[in-house]
Protein backbone atom coordinates (compact mmCIF):
# COMPACT_ATOMS: atom_id res chain seq x y z
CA UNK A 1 -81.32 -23.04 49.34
CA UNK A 2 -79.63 -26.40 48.49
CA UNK A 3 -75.74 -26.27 48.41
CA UNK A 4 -75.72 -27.19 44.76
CA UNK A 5 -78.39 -23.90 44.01
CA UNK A 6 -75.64 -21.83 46.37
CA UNK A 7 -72.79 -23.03 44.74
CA UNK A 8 -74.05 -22.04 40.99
CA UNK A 9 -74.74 -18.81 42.19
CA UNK A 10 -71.45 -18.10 43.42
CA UNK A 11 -69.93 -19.31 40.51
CA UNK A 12 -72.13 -16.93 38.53
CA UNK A 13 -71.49 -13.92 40.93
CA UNK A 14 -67.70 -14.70 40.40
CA UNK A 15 -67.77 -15.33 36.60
CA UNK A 16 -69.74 -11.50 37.29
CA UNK A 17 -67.14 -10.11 39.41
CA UNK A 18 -63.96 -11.49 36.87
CA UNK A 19 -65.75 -9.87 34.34
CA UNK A 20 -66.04 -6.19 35.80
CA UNK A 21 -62.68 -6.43 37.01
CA UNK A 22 -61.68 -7.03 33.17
CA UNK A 23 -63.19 -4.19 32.07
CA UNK A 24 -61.77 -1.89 35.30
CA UNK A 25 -58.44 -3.60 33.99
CA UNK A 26 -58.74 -1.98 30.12
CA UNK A 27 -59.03 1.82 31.49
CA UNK A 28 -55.16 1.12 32.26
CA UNK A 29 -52.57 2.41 29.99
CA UNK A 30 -52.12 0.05 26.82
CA UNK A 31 -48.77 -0.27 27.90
CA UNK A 32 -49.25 -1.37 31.17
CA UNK A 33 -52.62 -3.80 30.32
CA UNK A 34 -50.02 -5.69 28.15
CA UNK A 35 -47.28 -5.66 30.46
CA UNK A 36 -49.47 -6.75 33.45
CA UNK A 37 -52.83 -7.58 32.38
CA UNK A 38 -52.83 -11.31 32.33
CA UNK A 39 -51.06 -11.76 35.58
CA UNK A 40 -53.59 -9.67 37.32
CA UNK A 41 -56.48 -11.59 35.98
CA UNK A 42 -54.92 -14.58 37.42
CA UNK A 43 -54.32 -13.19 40.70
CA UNK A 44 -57.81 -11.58 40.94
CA UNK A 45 -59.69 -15.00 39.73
CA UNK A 46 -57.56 -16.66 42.42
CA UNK A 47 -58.45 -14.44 45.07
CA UNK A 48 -62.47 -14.25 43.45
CA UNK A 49 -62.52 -18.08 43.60
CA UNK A 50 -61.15 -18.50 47.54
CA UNK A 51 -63.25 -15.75 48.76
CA UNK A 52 -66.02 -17.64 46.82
CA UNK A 53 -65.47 -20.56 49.45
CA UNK A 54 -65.80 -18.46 52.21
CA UNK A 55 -69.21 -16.90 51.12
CA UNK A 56 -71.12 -14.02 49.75
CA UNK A 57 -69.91 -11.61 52.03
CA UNK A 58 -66.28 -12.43 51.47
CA UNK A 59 -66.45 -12.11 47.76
CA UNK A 60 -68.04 -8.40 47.94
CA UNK A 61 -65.19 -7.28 49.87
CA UNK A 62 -62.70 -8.88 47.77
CA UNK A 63 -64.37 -6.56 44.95
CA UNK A 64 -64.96 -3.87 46.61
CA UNK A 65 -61.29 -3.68 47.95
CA UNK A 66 -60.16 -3.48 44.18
CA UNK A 67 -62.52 -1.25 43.21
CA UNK A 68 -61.44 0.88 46.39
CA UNK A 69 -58.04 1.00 44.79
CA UNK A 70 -58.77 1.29 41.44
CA UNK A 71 -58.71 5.16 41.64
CA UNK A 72 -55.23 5.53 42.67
CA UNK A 73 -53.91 2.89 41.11
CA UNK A 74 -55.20 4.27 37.82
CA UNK A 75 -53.66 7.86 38.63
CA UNK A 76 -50.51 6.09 39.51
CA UNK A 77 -49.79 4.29 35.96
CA UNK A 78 -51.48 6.83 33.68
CA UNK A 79 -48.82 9.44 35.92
CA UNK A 80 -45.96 6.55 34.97
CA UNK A 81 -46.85 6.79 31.29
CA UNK A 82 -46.93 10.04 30.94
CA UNK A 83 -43.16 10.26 32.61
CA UNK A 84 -42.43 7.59 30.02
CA UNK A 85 -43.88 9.16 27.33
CA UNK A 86 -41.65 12.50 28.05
CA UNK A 87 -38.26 10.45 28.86
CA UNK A 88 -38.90 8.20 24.94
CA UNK A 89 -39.58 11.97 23.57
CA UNK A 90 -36.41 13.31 25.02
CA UNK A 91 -34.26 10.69 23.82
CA UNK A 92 -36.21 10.48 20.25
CA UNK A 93 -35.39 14.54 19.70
CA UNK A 94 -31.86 13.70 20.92
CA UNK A 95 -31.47 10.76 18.44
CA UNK A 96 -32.67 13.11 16.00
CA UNK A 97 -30.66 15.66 16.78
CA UNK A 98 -27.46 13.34 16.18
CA UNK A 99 -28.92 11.71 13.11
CA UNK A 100 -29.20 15.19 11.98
CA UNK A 101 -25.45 16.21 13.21
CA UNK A 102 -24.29 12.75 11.40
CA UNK A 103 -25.99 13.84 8.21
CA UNK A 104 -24.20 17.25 8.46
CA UNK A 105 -20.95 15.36 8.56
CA UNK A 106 -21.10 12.38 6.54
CA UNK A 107 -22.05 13.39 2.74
CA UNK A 108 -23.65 10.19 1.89
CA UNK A 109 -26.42 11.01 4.55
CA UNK A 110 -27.46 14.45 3.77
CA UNK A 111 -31.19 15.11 3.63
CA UNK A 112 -33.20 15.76 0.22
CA UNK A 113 -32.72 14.74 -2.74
CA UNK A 114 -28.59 14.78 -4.60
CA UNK A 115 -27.95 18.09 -6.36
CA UNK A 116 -28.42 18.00 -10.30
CA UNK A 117 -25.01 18.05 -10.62
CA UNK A 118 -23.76 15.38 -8.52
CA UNK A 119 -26.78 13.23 -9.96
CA UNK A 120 -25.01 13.90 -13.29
CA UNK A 121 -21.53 12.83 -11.90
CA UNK A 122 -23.27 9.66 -10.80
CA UNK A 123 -24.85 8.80 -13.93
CA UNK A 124 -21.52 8.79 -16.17
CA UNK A 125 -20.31 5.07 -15.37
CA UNK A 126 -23.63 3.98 -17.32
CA UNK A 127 -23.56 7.29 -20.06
CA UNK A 128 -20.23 6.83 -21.15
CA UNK A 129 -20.94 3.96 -23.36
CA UNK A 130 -24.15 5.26 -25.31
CA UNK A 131 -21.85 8.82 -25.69
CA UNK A 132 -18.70 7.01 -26.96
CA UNK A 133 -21.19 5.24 -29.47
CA UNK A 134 -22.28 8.46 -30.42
CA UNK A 135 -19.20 9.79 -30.83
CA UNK A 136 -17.99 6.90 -32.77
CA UNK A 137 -20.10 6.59 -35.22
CA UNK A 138 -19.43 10.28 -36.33
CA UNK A 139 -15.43 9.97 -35.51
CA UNK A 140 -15.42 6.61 -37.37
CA UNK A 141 -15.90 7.42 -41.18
CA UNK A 142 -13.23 10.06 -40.69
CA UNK A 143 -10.58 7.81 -39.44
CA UNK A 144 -11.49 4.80 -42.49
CA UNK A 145 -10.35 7.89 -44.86
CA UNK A 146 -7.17 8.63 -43.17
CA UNK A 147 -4.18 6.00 -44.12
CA UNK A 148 -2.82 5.10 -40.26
CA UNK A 149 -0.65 3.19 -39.51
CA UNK A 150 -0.97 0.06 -37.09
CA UNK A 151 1.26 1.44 -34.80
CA UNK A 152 0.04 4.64 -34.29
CA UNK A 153 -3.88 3.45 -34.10
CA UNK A 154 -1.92 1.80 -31.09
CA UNK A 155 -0.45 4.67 -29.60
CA UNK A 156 -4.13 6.28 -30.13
CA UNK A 157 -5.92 3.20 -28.76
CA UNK A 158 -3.10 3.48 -25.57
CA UNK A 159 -3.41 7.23 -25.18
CA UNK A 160 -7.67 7.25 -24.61
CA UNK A 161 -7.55 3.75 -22.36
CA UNK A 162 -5.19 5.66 -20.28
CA UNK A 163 -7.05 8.77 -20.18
CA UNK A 164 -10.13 7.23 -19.49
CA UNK A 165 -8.13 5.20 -16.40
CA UNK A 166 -6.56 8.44 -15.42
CA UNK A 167 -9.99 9.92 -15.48
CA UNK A 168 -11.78 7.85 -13.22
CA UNK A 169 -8.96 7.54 -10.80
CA UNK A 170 -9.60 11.51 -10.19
CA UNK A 171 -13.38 11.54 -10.26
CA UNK A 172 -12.28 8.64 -7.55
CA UNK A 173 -9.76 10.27 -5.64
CA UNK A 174 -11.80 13.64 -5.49
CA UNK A 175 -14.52 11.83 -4.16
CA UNK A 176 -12.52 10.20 -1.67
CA UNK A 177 -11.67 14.03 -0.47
CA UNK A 178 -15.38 14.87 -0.06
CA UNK A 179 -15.88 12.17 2.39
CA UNK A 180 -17.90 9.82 0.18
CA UNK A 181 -20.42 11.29 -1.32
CA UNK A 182 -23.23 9.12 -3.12
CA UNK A 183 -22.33 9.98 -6.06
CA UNK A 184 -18.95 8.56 -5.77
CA UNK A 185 -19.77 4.81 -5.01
CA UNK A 186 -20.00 3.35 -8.41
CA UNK A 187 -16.99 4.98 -9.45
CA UNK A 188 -15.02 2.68 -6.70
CA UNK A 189 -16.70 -0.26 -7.50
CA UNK A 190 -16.03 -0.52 -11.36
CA UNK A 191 -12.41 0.83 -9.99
CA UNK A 192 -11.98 -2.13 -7.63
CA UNK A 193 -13.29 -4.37 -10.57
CA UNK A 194 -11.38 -3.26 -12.87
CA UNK A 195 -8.50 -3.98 -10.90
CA UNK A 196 -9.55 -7.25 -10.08
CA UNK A 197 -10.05 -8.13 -14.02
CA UNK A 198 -6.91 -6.87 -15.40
CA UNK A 199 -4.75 -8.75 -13.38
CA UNK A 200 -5.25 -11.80 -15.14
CA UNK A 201 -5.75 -9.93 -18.29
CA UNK A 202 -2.89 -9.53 -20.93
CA UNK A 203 -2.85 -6.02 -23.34
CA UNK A 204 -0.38 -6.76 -26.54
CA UNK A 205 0.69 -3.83 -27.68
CA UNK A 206 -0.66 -1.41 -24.93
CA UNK A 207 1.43 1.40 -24.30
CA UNK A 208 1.56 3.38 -21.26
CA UNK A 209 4.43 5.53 -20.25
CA UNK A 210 6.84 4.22 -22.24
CA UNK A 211 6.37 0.93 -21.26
CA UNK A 212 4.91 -2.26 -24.01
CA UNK A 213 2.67 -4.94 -22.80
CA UNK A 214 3.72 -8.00 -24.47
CA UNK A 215 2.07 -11.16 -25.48
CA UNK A 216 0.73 -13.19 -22.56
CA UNK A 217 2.24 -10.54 -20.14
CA UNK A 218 -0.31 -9.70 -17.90
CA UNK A 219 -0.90 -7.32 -15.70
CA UNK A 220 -0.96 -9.04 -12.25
CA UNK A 221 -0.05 -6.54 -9.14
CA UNK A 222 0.13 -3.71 -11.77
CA UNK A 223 -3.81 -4.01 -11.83
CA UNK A 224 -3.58 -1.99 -8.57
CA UNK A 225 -1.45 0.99 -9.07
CA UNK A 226 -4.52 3.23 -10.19
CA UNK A 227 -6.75 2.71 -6.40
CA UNK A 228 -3.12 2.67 -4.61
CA UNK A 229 -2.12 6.17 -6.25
CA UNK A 230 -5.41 7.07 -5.69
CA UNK A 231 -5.57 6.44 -1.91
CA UNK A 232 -2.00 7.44 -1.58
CA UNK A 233 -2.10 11.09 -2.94
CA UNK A 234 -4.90 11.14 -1.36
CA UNK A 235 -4.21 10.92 1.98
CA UNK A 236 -0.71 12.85 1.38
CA UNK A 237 -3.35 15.53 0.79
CA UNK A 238 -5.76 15.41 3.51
CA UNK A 239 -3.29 13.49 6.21
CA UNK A 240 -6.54 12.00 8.32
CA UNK A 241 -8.43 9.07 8.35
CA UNK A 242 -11.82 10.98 8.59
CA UNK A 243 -13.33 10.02 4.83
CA UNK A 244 -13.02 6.19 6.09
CA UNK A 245 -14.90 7.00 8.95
CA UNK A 246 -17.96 8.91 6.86
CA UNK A 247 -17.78 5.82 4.98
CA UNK A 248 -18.07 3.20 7.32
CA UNK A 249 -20.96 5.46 9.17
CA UNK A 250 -22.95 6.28 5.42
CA UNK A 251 -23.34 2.29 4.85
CA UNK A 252 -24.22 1.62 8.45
CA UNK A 253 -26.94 4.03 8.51
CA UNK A 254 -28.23 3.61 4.83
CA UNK A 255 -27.81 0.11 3.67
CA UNK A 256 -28.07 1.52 -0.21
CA UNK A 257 -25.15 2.77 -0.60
CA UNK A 258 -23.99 -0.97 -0.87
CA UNK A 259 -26.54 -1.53 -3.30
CA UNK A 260 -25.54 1.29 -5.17
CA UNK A 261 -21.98 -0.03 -4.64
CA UNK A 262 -22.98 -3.15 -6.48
CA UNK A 263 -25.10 -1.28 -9.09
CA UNK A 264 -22.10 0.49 -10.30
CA UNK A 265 -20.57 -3.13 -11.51
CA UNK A 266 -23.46 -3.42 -14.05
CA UNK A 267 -21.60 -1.80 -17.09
CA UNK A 268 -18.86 -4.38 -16.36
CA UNK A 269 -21.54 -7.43 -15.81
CA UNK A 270 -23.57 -6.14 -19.36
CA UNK A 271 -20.04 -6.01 -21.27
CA UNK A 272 -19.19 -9.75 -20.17
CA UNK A 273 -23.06 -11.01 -21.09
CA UNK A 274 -22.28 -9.63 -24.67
CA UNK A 275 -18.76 -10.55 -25.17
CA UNK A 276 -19.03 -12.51 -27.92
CA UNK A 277 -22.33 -10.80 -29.34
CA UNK A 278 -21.19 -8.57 -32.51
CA UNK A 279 -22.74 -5.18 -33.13
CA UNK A 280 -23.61 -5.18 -30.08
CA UNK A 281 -23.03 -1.28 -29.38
CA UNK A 282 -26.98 -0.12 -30.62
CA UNK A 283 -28.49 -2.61 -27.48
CA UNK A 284 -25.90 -1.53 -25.38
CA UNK A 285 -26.38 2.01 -25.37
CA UNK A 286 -30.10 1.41 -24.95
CA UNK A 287 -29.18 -0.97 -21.78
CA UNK A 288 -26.86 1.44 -20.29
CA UNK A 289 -29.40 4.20 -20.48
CA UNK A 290 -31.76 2.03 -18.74
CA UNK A 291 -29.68 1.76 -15.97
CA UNK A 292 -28.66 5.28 -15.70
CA UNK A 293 -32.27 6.43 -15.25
CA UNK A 294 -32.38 3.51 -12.08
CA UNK A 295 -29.33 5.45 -10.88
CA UNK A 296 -31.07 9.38 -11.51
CA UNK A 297 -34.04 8.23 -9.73
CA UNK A 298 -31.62 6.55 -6.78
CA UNK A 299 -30.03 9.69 -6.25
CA UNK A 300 -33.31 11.97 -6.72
CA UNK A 301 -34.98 9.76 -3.98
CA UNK A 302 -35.23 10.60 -0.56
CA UNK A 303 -36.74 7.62 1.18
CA UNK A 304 -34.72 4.25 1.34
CA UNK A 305 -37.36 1.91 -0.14
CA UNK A 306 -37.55 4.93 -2.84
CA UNK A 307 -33.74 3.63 -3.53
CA UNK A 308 -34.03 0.30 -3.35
CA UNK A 309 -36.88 0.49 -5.72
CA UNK A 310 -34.92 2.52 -7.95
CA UNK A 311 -31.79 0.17 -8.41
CA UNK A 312 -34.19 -2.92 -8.52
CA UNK A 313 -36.36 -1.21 -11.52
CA UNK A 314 -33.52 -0.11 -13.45
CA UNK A 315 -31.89 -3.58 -13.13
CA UNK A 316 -34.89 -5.94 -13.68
CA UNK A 317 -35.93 -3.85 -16.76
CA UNK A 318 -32.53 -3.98 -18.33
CA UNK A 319 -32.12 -7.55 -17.90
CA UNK A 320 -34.88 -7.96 -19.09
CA UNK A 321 -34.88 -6.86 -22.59
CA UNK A 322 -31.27 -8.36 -22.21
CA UNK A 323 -32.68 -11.67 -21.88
CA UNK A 324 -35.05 -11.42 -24.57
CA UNK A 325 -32.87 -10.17 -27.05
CA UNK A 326 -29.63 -12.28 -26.62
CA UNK A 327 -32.09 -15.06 -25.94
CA UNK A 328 -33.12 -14.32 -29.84
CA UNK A 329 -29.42 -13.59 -31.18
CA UNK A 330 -28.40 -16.94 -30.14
CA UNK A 331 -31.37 -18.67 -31.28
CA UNK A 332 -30.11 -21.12 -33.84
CA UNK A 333 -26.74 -19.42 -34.40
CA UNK A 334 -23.61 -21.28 -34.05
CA UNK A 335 -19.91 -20.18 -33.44
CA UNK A 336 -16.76 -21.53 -34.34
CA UNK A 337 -16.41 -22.41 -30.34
CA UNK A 338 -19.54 -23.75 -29.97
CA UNK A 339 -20.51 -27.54 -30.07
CA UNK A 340 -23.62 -27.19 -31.17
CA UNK A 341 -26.47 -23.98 -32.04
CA UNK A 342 -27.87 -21.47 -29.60
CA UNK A 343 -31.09 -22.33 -28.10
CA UNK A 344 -33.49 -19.89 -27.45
CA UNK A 345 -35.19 -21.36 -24.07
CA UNK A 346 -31.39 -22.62 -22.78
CA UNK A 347 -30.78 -19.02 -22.91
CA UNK A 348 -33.34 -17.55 -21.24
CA UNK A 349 -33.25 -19.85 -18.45
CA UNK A 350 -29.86 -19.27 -17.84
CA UNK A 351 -29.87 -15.68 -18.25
CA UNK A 352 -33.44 -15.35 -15.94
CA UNK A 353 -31.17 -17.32 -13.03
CA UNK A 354 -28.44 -15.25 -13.75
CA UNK A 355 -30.73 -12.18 -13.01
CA UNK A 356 -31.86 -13.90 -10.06
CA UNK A 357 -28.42 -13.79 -8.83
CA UNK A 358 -28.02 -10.40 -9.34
CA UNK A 359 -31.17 -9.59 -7.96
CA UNK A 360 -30.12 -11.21 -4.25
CA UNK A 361 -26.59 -9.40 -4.41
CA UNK A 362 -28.46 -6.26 -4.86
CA UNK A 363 -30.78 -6.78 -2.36
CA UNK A 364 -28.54 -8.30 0.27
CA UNK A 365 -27.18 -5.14 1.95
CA UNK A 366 -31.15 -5.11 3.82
CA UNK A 367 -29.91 -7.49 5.98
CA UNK A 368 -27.41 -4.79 7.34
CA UNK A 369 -30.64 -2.60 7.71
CA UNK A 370 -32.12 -4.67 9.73
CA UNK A 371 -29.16 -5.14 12.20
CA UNK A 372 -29.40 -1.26 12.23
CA UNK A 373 -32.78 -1.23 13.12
CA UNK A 374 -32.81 -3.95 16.18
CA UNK A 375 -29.55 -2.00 17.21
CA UNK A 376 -31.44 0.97 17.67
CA UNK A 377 -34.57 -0.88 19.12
CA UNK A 378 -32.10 -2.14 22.05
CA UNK A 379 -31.15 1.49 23.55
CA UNK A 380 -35.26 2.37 23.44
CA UNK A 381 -36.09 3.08 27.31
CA UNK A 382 -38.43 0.01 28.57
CA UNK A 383 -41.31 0.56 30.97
CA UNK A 384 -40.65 -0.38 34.23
């Protein structure tokens, strides 16, 4: 046989040989193949192609010799990833059983879906407006018949603002006590952004306690006395730091809550979009309702893209009749303040990017999901 016949053979009998020992090198754990495989192909096609040099009977051995060890070696890793297998099952029912610890502790985290009642409590920020409405229109007439004076309408006017204040500083406070509950997170938000608004906000007339806003007195650091009450009796009461820590482990183990956080601004964000839009209470009550079903479903849900969903539904739908009917409101119209009449497309564009906005704010807390996850992925064991 000519050397070039000789050497085609061996390069078929080795092509043969890398071939088998692929397949040998696939009844290996999945694990370990994709740890391992590639460098072992290299190191047996190495070996396959010097013994290849040396002859025929040098290249049988080299494949026999793996084949010889295949046996045990096999035994070996399958043995390995079973160990594994029990040490990442260990440590999963141990995670488990401090996720499940964690939810015992921290409100926010508890399993199922929220009580009706605390579903209820949740869905007031976004309720209250289409019940006032109600309310008004059959408290209304009776007032027009009644000869009141300016002053006391004032006193009246003063009395429910500060009730209403007063009202959602305890909801607040009493979820404060109860470690953060779900429920509880839009109350804080509209609190904080209330606080926030009113400091650069002037109330002629308002009376609270005895004292009389003036004209261009505004509130400034007064703003604040409701949250710092709030978190002062408070703590008087309990005298531990404990609900701070259920909340900073409820948002770092369900991103949501942030969302939901955010969510609870939307009364506040509807009420500025239709400022200057008169009779404006019919659309709303209808908008407000919209959003309280996103927030029934949030806290009904058990799963966090169930949530997400929830919040995102219940926003996009609102704004979206929002859009469409200021959009045709200002269509054409044109107020003293305004240089020239409402477009209809100008409006929709800008309320559309507007949405937009909101849309990203909702949705940004995910990225602290994420860091969750790849926090957890770190402390997985690793095969070895």
């Amino acid at each position: 046989m000519s050397r070039l016949a000789q050497s085609a053979l061996m390069n078929r009998i080795s092509c043969l040989l890398t071939r088998l020992y692929n397949l040998l090198l696939r009844s290996y754990p999945r694990r370990f193949g994709i740890e391992f495989g590639e460098e072992m192909q290299a190191v047996f096609a190495e070996a396959v192609d010097k013994a290849a040099l040396e002859g025929s009977i040098s290249l049988a051995a080299t494949f026999l010799r793996e084949l010889r060890d295949w046996p045990g070696s096999l035994w070996r890793e399958y043995r390995h990833a079973l160990k594994q297998k029990g040490l990442e099952d260990v440590q999963m029912k141990e995670s488990m059983q401090e996720t499940n610890e964690l939810h015992l502790d921290v409100p926010a985290l508890r399993k199922g879906p929220a009580p009706w009642g605390e579903t209820l409590l949740a869905m007031i920020p976004w309720l209250l407006q289409p019940v006032l409405l109600l309310i008004g229109l059959v408290v209304t007439p009776v007032f027009e018949k009644q000869a009141i004076s300016e002053s006391v309408g004032i006193i009246i006017g003063s009395i429910l603002v500060l009730t209403a204040v007063v009202g959602w500083m305890v909801i607040s406070g009493i979820g404060l006590v109860k470690g953060f509950p779900r429920w509880v997170f839009p109350y804080w938000s509209l609190l904080l952004l209330f606080a926030l608004y009113m400091m650069n906000v002037a109330t002629p007339g308002l009376w609270v306690f005895g004292y009389t806003f003036g004209r261009g007195d505004l509130w400034g650091w007064l703003a604040w006395i409701p949250i710092g009450l709030v978190v002062v009796v408070v703590f008087l009461m309990i005298r531990t730091l404990r609900p701070v820590r259920q909340l900073a482990s409820a948002v770092w183990h369900d991103w949501t809550l942030l969302s939901f956080t955010f969510y609870g601004t939307l009364p506040w964000v509807m009420f500025v979009t239709y400022d200057e839009v008169h009779n404006e209470g019919p659309i709303m009550a209808v908008l407000m309702s919209l959003l309280s079903i996103g927030a029934l479903l949030y806290m009904r849900s058990t799963k966090t893209w169930q949530r997400a969903t929830s919040l995102l539904g219940g926003l996009s739908l609102a704004w979206v009749i929002a859009t469409l009917n200021l959009a045709n409101y200002w269509s054409g119209r044109q107020e003293s303040w305004m240089t020239r009449p409402g477009n209809w497309a100008e409006t929709a564009i800008s309320m559309t990017i507007a949405g937009g906005v909101l849309v990203i704010v909702l949705l940004a807390p995910f990225v602290l999901g994420i860091i969750n996850i790849l926090s957890r992925t770190k402390h997985l064991p690793r095969a070895n």
